[in-house]
N, C-alpha and C. Protein backbone atom coordinates (compact mmCIF):
# COMPACT_ATOMS: atom_id res chain seq x y z
N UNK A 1 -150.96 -40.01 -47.99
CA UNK A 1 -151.39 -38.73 -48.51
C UNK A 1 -151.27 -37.66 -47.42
N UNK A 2 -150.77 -36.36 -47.89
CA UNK A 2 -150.52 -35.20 -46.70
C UNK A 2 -151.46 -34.32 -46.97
N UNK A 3 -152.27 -34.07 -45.63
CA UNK A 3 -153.49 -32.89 -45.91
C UNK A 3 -152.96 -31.50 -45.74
N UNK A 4 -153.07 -30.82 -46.93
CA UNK A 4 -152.98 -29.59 -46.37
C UNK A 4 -153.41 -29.26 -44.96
N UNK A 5 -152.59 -27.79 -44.37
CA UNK A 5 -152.52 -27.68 -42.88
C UNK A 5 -153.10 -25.83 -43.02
N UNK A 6 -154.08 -25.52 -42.70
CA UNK A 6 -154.58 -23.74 -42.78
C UNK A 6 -153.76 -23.33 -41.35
N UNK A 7 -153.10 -22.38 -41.93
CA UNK A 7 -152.45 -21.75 -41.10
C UNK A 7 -153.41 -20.39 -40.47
N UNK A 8 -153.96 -20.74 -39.50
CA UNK A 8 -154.71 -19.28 -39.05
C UNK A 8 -154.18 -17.71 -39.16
N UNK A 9 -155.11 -17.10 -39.64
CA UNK A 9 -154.68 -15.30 -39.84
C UNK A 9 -154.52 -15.33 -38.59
N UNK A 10 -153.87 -13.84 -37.89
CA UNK A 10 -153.07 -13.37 -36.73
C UNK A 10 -154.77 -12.81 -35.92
N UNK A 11 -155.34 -12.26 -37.29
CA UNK A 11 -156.60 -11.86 -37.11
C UNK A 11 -157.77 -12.59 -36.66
N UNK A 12 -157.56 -13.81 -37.22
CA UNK A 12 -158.91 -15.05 -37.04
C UNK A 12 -159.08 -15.59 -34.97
N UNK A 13 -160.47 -15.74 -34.44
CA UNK A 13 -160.17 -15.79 -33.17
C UNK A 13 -161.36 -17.30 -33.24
N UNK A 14 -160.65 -17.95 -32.42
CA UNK A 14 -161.33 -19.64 -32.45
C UNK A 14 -162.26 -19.37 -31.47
N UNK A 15 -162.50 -18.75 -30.24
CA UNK A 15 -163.35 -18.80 -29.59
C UNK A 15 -163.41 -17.09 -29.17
N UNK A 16 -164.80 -17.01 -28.54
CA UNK A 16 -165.18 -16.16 -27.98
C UNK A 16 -164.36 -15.13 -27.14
N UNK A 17 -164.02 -16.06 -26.42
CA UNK A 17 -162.97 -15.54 -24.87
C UNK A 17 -161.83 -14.94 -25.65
N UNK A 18 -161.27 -15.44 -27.04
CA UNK A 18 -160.45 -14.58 -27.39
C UNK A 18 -161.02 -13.51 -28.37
N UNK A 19 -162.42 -13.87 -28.88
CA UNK A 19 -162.59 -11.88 -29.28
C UNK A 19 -162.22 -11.39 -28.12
N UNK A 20 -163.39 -11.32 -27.20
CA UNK A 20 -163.27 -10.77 -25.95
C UNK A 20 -162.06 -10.24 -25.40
N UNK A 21 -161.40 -11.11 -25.37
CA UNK A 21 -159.52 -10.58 -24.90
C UNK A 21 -158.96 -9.47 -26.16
N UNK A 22 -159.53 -9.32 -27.29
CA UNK A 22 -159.35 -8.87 -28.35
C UNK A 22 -159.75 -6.89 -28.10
N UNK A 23 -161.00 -7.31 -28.30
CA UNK A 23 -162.05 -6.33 -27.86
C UNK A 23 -161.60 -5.37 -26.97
N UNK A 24 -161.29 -6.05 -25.19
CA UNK A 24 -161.12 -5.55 -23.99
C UNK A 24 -159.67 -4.95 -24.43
N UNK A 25 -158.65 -5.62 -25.18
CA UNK A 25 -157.28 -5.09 -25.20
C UNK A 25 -156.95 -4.00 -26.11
N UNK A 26 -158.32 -4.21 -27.14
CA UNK A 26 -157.43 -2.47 -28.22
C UNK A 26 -158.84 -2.03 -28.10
N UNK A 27 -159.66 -1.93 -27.85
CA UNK A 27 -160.82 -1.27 -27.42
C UNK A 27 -162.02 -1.54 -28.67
N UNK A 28 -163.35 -0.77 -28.53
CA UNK A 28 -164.18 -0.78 -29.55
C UNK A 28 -165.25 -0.18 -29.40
N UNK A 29 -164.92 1.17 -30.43
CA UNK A 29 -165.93 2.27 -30.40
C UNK A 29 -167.18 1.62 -31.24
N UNK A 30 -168.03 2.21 -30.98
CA UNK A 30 -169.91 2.83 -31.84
C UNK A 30 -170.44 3.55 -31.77
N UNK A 31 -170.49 4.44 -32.56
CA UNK A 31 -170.96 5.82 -32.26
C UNK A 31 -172.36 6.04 -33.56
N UNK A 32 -172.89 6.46 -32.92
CA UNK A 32 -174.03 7.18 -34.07
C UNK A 32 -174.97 8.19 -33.70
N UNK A 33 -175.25 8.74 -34.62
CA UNK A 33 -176.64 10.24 -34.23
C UNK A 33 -178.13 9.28 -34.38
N UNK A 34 -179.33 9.89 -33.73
CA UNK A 34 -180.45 9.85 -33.91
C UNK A 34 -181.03 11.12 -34.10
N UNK A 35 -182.18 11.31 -35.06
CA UNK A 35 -182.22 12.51 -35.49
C UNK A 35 -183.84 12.48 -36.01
N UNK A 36 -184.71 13.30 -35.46
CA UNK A 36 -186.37 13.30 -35.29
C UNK A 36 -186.71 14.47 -35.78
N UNK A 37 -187.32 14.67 -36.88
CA UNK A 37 -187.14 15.83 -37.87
C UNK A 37 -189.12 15.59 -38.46
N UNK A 38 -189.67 17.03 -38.22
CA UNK A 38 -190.96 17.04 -39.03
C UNK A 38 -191.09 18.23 -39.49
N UNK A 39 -191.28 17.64 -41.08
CA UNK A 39 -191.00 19.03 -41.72
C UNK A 39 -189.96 20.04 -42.11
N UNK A 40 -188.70 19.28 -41.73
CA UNK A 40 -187.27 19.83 -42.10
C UNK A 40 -187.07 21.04 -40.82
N UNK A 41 -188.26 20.26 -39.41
CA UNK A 41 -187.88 20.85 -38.36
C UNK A 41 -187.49 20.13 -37.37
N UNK A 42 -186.12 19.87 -37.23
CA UNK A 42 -185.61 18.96 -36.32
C UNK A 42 -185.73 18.92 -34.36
N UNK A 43 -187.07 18.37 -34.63
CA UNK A 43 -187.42 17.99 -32.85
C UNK A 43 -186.73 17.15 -31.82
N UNK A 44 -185.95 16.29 -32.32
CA UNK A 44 -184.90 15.90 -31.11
C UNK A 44 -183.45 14.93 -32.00
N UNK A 45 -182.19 15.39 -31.21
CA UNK A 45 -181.33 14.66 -31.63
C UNK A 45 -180.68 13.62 -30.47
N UNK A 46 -180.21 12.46 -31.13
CA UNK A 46 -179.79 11.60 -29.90
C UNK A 46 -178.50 11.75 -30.28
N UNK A 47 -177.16 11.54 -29.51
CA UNK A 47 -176.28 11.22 -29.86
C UNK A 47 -175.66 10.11 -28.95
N UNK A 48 -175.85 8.66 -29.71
CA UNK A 48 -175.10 7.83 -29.45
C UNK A 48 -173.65 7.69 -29.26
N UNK A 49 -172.78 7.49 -27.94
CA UNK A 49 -171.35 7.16 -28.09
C UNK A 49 -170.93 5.71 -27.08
N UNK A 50 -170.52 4.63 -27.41
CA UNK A 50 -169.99 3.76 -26.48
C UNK A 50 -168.79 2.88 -26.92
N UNK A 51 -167.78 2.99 -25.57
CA UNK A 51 -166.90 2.82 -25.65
C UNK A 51 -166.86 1.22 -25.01
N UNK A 52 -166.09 0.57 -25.15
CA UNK A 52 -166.11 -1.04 -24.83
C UNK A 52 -164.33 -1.31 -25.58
N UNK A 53 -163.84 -1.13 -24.04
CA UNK A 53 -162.14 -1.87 -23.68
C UNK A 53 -162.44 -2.36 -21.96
N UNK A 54 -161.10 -2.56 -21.68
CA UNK A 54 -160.67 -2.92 -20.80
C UNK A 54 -160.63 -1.28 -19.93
N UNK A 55 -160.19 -1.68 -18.44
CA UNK A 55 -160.21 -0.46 -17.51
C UNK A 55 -158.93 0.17 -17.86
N UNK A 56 -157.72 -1.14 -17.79
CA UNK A 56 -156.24 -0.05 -18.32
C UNK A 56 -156.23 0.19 -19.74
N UNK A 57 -157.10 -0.15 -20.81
CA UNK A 57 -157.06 0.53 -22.03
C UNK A 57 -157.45 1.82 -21.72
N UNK A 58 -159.13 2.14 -21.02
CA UNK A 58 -159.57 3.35 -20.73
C UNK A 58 -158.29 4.56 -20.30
N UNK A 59 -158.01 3.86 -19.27
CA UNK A 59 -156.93 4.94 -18.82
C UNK A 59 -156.20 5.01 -19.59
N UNK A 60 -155.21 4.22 -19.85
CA UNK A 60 -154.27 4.57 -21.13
C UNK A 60 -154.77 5.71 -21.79
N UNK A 61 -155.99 5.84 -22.68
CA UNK A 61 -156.52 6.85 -23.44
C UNK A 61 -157.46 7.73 -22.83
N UNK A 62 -157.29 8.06 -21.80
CA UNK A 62 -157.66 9.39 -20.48
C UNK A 62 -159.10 9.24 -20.22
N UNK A 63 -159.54 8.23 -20.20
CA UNK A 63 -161.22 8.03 -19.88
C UNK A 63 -160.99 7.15 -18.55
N UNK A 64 -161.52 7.86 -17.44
CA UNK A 64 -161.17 7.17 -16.38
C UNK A 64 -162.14 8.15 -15.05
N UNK A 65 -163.50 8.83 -15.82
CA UNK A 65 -164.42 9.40 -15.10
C UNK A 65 -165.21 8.75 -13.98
N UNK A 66 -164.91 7.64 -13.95
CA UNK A 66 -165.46 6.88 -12.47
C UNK A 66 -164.48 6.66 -11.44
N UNK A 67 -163.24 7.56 -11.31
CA UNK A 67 -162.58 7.40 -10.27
C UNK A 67 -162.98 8.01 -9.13
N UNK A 68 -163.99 9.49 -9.50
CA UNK A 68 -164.15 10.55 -8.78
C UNK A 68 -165.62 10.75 -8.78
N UNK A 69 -166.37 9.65 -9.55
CA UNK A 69 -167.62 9.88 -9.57
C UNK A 69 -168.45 9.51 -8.00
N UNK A 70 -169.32 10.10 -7.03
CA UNK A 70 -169.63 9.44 -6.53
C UNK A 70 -170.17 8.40 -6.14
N UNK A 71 -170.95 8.04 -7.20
CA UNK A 71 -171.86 7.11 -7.03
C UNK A 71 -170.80 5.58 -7.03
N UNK A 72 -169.68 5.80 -7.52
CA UNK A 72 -168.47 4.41 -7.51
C UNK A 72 -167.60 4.73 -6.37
N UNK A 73 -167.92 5.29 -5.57
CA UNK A 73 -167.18 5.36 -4.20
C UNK A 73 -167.73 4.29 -2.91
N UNK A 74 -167.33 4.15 -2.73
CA UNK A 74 -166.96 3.55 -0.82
C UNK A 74 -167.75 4.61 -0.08
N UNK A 75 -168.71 3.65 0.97
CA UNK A 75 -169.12 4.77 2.17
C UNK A 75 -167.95 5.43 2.33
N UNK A 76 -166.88 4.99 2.91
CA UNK A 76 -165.71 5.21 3.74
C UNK A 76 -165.26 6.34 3.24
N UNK A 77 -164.55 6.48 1.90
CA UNK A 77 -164.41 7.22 1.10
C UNK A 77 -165.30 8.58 1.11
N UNK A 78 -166.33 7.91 1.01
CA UNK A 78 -167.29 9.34 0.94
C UNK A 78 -167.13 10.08 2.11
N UNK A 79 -167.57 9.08 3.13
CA UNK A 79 -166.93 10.14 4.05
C UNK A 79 -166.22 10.91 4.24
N UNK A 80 -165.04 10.58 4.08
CA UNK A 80 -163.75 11.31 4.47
C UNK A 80 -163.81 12.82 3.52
N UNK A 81 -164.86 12.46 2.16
CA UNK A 81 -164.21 13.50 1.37
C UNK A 81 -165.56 15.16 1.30
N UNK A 82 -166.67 14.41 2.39
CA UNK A 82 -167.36 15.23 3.00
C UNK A 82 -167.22 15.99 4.57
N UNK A 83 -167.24 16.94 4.62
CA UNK A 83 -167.22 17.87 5.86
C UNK A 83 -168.19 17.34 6.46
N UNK A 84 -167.69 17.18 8.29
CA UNK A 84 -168.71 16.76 9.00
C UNK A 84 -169.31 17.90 9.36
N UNK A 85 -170.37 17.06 10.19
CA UNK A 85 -171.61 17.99 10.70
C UNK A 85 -171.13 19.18 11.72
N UNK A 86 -170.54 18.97 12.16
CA UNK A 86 -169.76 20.00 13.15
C UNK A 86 -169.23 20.97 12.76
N UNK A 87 -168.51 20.92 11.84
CA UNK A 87 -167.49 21.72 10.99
C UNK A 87 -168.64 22.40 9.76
N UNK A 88 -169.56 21.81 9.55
CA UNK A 88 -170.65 22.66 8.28
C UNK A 88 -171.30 23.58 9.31
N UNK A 89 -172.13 22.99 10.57
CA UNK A 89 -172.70 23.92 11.73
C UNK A 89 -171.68 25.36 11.95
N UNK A 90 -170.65 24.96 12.20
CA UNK A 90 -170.05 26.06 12.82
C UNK A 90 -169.55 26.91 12.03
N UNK A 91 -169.53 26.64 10.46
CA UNK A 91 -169.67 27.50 9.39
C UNK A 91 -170.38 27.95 9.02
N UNK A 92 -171.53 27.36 8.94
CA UNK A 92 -173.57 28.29 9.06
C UNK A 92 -173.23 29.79 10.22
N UNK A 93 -172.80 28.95 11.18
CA UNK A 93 -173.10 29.81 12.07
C UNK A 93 -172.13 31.07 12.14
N UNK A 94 -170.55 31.10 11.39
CA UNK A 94 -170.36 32.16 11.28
C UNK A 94 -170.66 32.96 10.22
N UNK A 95 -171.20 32.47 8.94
CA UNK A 95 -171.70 32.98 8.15
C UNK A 95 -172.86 33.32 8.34
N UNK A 96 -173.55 33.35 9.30
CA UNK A 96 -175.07 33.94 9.64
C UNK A 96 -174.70 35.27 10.58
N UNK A 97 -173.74 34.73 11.47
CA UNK A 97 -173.14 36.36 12.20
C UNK A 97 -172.90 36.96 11.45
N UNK A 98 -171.70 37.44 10.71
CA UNK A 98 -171.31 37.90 9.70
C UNK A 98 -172.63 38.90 8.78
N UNK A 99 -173.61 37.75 8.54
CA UNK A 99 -174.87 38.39 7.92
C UNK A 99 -175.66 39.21 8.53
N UNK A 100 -175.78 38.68 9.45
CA UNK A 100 -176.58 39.68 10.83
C UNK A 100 -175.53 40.95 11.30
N UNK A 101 -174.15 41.26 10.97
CA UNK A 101 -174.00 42.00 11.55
C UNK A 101 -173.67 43.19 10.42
N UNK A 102 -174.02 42.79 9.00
CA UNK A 102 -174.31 43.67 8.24
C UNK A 102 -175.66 43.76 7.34
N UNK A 103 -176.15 42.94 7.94
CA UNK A 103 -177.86 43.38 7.46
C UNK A 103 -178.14 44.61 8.99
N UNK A 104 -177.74 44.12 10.23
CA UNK A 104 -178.28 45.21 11.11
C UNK A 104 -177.78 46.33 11.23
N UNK A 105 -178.78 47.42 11.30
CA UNK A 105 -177.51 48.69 11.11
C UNK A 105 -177.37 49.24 12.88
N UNK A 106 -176.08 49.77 13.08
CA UNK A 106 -175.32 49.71 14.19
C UNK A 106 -174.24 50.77 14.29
């Protein structure tokens, strides 16, 4: 006797790891409002948005706000992309001449 054989949809995922690979590769929005209303006077709105792909999906579709954020930087990095102490001093200080020599009259 021959058992029928189910041919899996393209869609159907046997394990987890392949939603997941699923998910991370074409992405997956949820979005929704929250909305706190007394009296048909609306006291606070939430607006829910989250996005859930992969990092090169993000970019692909121009979401890629933690390249430049600081808080995802490198000491190192940071450094470099802050003015040292020397160079801020000696800019105080000509911008305080400058001030002093037109606040004083002369």
């Amino acid at each position: 006797m021959v058992t029928p054989r189910v041919m899996p949809h393209p869609l159907q995922s046997n394990t987890l790891a392949d939603l997941l690979e699923r998910v991370l590769d074409k992405g997956l929005v949820i979005a929704g409002d929250i909305k706190v209303k007394l009296v048909d006077v609306e006291l606070l709105t939430l607006q829910i948005r989250l996005l859930v792909c992969s990092v090169d999906k993000a970019r692909e579709i121009g979401v890629d706000w933690w390249t430049n954020h600081p808080a995802f930087q490198s000491p190192a990095s940071q450094a470099q992309a802050l003015p040292n102490r020397a160079d801020t001093e000696e800019r105080l200080a000509r911008v305080e001449a400058t001030l002093s020599k037109l606040v004083t009259p002369g």
